[in-house]
C-alpha atoms as a PDB file:
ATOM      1  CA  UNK A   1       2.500 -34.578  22.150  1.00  0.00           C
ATOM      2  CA  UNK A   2       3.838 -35.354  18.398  1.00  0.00           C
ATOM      3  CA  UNK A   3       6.994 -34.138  17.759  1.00  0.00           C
ATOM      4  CA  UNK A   4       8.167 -32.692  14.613  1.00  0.00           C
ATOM      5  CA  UNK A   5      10.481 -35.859  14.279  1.00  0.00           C
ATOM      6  CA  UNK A   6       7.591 -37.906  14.125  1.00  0.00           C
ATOM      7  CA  UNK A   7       5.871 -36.410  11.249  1.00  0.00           C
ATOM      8  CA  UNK A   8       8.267 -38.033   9.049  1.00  0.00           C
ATOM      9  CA  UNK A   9       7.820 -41.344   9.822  1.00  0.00           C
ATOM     10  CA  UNK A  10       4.147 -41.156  10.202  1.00  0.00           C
ATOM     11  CA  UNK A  11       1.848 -42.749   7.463  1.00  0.00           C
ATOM     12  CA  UNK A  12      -0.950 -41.199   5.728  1.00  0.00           C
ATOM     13  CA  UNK A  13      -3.671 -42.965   8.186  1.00  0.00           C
ATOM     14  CA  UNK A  14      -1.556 -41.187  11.024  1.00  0.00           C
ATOM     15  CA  UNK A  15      -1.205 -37.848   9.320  1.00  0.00           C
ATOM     16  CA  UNK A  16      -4.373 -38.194   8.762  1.00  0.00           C
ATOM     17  CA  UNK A  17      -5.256 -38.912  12.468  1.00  0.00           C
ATOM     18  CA  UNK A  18      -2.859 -35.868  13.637  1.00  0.00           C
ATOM     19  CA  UNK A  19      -5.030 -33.781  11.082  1.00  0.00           C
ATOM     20  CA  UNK A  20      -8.460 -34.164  12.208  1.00  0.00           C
ATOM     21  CA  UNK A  21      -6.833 -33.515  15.976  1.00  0.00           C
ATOM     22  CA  UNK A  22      -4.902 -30.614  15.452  1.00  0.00           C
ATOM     23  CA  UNK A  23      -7.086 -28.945  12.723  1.00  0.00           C
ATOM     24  CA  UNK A  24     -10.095 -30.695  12.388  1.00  0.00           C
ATOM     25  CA  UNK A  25     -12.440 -31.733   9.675  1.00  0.00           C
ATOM     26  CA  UNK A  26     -10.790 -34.608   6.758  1.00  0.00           C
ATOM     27  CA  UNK A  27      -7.710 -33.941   5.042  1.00  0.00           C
ATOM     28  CA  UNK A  28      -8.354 -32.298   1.421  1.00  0.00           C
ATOM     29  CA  UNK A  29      -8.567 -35.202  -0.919  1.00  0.00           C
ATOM     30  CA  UNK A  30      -5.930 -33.779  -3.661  1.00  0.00           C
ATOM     31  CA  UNK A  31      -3.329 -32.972  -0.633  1.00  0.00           C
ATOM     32  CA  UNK A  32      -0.321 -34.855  -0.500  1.00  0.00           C
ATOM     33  CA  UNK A  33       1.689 -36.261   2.012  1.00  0.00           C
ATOM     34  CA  UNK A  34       4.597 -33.579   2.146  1.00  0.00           C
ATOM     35  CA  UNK A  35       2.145 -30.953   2.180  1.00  0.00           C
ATOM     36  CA  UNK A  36       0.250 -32.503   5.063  1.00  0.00           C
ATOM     37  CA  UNK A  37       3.566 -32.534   6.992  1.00  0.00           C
ATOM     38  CA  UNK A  38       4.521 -29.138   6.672  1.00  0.00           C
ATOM     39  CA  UNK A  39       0.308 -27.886   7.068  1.00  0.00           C
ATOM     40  CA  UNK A  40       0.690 -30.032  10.860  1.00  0.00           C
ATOM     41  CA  UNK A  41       5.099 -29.107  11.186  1.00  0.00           C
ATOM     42  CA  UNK A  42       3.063 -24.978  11.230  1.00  0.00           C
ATOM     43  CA  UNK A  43      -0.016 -26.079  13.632  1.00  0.00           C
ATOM     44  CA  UNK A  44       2.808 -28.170  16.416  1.00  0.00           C
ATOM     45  CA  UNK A  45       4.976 -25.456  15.974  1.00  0.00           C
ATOM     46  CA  UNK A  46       2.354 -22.507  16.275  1.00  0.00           C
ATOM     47  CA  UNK A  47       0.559 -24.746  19.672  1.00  0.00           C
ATOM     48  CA  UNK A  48       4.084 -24.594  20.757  1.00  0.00           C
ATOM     49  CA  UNK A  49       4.601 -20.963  20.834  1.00  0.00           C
ATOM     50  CA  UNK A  50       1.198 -20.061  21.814  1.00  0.00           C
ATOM     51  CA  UNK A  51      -0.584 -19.625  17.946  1.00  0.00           C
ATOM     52  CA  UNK A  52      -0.256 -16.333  15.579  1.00  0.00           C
ATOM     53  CA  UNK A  53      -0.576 -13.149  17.019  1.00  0.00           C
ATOM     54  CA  UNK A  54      -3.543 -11.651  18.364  1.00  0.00           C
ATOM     55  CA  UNK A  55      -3.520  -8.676  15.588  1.00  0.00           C
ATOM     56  CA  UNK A  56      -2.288 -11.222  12.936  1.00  0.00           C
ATOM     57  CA  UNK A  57      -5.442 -13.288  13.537  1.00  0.00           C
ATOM     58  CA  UNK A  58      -7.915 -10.650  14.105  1.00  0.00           C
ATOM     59  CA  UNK A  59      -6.738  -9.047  10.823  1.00  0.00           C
ATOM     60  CA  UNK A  60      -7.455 -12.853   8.961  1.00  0.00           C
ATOM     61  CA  UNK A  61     -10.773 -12.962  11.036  1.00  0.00           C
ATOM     62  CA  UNK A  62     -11.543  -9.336   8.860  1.00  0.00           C
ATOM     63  CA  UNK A  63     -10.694 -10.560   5.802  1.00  0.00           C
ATOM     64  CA  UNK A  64     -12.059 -14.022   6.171  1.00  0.00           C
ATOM     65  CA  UNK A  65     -15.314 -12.272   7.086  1.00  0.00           C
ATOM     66  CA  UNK A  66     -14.660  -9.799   3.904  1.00  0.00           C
ATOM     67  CA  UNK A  67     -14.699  -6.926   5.742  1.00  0.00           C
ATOM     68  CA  UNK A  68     -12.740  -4.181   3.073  1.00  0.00           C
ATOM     69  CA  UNK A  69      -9.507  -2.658   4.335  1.00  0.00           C
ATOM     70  CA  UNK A  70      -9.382   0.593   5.912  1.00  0.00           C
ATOM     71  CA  UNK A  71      -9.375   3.538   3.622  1.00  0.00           C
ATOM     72  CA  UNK A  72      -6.367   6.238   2.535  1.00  0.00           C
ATOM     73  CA  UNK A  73      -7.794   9.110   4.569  1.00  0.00           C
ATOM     74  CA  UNK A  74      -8.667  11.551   1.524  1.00  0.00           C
ATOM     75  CA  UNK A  75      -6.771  15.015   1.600  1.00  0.00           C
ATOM     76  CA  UNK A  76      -8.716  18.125   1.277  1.00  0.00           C
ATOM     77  CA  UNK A  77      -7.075  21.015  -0.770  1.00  0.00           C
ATOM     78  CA  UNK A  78      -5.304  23.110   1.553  1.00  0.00           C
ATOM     79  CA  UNK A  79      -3.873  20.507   3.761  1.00  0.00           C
ATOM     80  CA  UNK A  80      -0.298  20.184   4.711  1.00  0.00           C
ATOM     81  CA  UNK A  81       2.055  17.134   5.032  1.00  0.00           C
ATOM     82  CA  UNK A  82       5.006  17.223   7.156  1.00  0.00           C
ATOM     83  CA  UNK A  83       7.743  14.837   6.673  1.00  0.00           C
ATOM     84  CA  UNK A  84      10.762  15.229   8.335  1.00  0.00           C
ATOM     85  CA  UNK A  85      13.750  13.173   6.741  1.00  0.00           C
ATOM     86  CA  UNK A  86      17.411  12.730   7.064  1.00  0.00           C
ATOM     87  CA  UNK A  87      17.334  15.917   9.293  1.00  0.00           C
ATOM     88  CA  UNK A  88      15.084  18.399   6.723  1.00  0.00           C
ATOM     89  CA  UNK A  89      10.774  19.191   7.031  1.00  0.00           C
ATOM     90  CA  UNK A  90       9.475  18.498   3.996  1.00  0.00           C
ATOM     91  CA  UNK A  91       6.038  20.945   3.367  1.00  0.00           C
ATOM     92  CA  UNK A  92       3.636  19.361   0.982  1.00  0.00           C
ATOM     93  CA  UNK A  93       0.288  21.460   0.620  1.00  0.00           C
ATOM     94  CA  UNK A  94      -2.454  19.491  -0.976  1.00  0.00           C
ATOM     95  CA  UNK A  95      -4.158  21.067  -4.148  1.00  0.00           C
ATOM     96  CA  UNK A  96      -7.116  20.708  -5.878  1.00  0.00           C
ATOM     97  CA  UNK A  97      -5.196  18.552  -8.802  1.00  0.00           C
ATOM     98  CA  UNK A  98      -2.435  17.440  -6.883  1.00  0.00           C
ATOM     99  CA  UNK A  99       0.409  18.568  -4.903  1.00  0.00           C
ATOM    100  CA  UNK A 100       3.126  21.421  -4.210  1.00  0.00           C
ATOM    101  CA  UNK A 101       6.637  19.949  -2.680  1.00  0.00           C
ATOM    102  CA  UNK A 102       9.489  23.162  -2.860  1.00  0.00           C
ATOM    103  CA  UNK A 103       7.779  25.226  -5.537  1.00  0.00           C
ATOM    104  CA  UNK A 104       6.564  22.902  -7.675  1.00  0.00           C
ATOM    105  CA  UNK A 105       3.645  20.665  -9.025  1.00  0.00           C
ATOM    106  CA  UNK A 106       3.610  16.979  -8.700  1.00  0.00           C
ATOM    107  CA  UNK A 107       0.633  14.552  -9.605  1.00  0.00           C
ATOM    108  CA  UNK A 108       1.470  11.985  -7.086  1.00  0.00           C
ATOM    109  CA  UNK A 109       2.514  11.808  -3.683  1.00  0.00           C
ATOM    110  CA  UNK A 110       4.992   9.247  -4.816  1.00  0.00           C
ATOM    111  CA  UNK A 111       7.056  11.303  -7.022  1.00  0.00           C
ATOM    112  CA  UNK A 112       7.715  13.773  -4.665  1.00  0.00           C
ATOM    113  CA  UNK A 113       8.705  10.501  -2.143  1.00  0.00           C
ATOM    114  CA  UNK A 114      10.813   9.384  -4.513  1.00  0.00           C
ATOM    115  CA  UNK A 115      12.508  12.832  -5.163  1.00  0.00           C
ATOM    116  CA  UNK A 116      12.970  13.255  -1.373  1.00  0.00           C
ATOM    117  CA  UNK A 117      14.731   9.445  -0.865  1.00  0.00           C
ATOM    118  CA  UNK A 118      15.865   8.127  -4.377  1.00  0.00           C
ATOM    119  CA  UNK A 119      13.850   5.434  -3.799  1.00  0.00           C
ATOM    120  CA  UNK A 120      10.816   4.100  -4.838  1.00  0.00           C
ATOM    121  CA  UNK A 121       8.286   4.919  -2.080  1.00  0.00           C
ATOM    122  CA  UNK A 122       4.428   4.052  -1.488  1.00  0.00           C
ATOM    123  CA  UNK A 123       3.477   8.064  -1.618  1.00  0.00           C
ATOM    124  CA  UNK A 124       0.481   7.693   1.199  1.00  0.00           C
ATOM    125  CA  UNK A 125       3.111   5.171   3.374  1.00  0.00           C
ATOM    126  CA  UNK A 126       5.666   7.560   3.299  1.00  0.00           C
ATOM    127  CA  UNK A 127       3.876  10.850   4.431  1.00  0.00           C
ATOM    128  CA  UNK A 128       2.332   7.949   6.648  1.00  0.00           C
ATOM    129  CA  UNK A 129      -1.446   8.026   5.519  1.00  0.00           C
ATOM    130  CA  UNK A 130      -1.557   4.613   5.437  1.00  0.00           C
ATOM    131  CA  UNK A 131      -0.841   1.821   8.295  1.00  0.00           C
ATOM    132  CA  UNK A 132       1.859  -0.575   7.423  1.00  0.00           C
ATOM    133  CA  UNK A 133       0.230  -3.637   9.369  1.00  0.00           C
ATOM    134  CA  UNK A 134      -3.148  -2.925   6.631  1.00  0.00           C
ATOM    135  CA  UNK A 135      -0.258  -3.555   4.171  1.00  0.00           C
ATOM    136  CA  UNK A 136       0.827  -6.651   5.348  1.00  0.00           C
ATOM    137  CA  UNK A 137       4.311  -5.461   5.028  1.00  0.00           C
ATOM    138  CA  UNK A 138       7.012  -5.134   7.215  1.00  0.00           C
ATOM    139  CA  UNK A 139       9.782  -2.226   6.828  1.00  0.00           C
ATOM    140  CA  UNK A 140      11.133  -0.863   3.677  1.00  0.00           C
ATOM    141  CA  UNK A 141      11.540  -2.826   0.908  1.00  0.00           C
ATOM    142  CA  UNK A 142      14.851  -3.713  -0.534  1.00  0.00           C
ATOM    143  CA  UNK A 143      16.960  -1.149  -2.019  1.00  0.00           C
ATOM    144  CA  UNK A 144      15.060   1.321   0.418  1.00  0.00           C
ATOM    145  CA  UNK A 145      16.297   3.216   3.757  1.00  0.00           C
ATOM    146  CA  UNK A 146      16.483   1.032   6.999  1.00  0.00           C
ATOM    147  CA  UNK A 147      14.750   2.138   9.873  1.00  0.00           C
ATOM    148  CA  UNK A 148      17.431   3.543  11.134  1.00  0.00           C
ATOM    149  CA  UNK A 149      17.877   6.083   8.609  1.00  0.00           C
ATOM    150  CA  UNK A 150      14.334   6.601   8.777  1.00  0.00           C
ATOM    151  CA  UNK A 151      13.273   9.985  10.847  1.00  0.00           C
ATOM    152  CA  UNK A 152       9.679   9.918  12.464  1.00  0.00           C
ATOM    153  CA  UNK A 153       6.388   9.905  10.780  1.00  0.00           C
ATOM    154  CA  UNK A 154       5.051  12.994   9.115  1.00  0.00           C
ATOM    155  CA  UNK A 155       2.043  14.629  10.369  1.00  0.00           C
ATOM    156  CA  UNK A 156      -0.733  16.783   8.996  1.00  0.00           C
ATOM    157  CA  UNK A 157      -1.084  19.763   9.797  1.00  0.00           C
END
């Protein structure tokens, strides 16, 4: 098998070669030579360790076959969010133009995320309406609690 060593000292008529093995089909004609290293350095690498993930790949099989992203469940008026955070329940009841978090009004479910943490939160993510693997993120983002000051989901209720 081709080591990761020999890419370097392999010509384009052996990248090439290593190309149509590993990936199949001819190399893209504007592609250069670096690139075609590090395209094969992933596929070695990935045969290696046994290829992506099975979600990873079934979730570029669904967009390769342009199949839309799961929805943001839509809230009725008169549900109720639960988030519990840093040891408190938040309550948010849904209204017909928007939402009430500790007495008040707030158009988004964002602001009242943000007013919770003091960071800037994805509203639905937060009160976890929305999956973060259909993101295609990880955890927080920088500047944002780590998981382990994070307190479980919310729920509806």
């Amino acid at each position: 098998m081709t080591s990761l060593a020999d890419l370097d000292k392999m010509d384009r008529k052996g990248l090439a070669k290593l190309w149509s093995d590993l990936i199949g089909g001819d190399v893209p004609a504007s592609m250069s030579q670096p690139m075609q290293r590090r395209f094969l350095a992933f596929e070695l690498q990935a045969k290696v360790e046994g290829g992506l993930p099975a979600a990873l790949r079934a979730r570029l099989d669904r967009i390769a076959a342009g199949e839309a992203r799961a929805a943001t469940p839509t809230l009725q008026p008169g549900a109720r969010l639960l988030r519990e955070w840093n040891g408190t329940t938040h309550v948010v009841d849904v209204l017909p133009d928007g939402f009430l978090w500790n007495g008040s009004r707030h158009r988004s479910l964002s602001a009242i995320a943000r007013a919770i943490t003091g960071a800037r939160w994805s509203g639905p993510r937060f009160f976890g309406l929305t999956n973060v693997a259909d993101e295609g993120g990880g955890g927080p983002a920088k500047g944002k609690a780590s998981k382990s000051r994070q307190s479980r989901r919310s729920r509806v209720a």
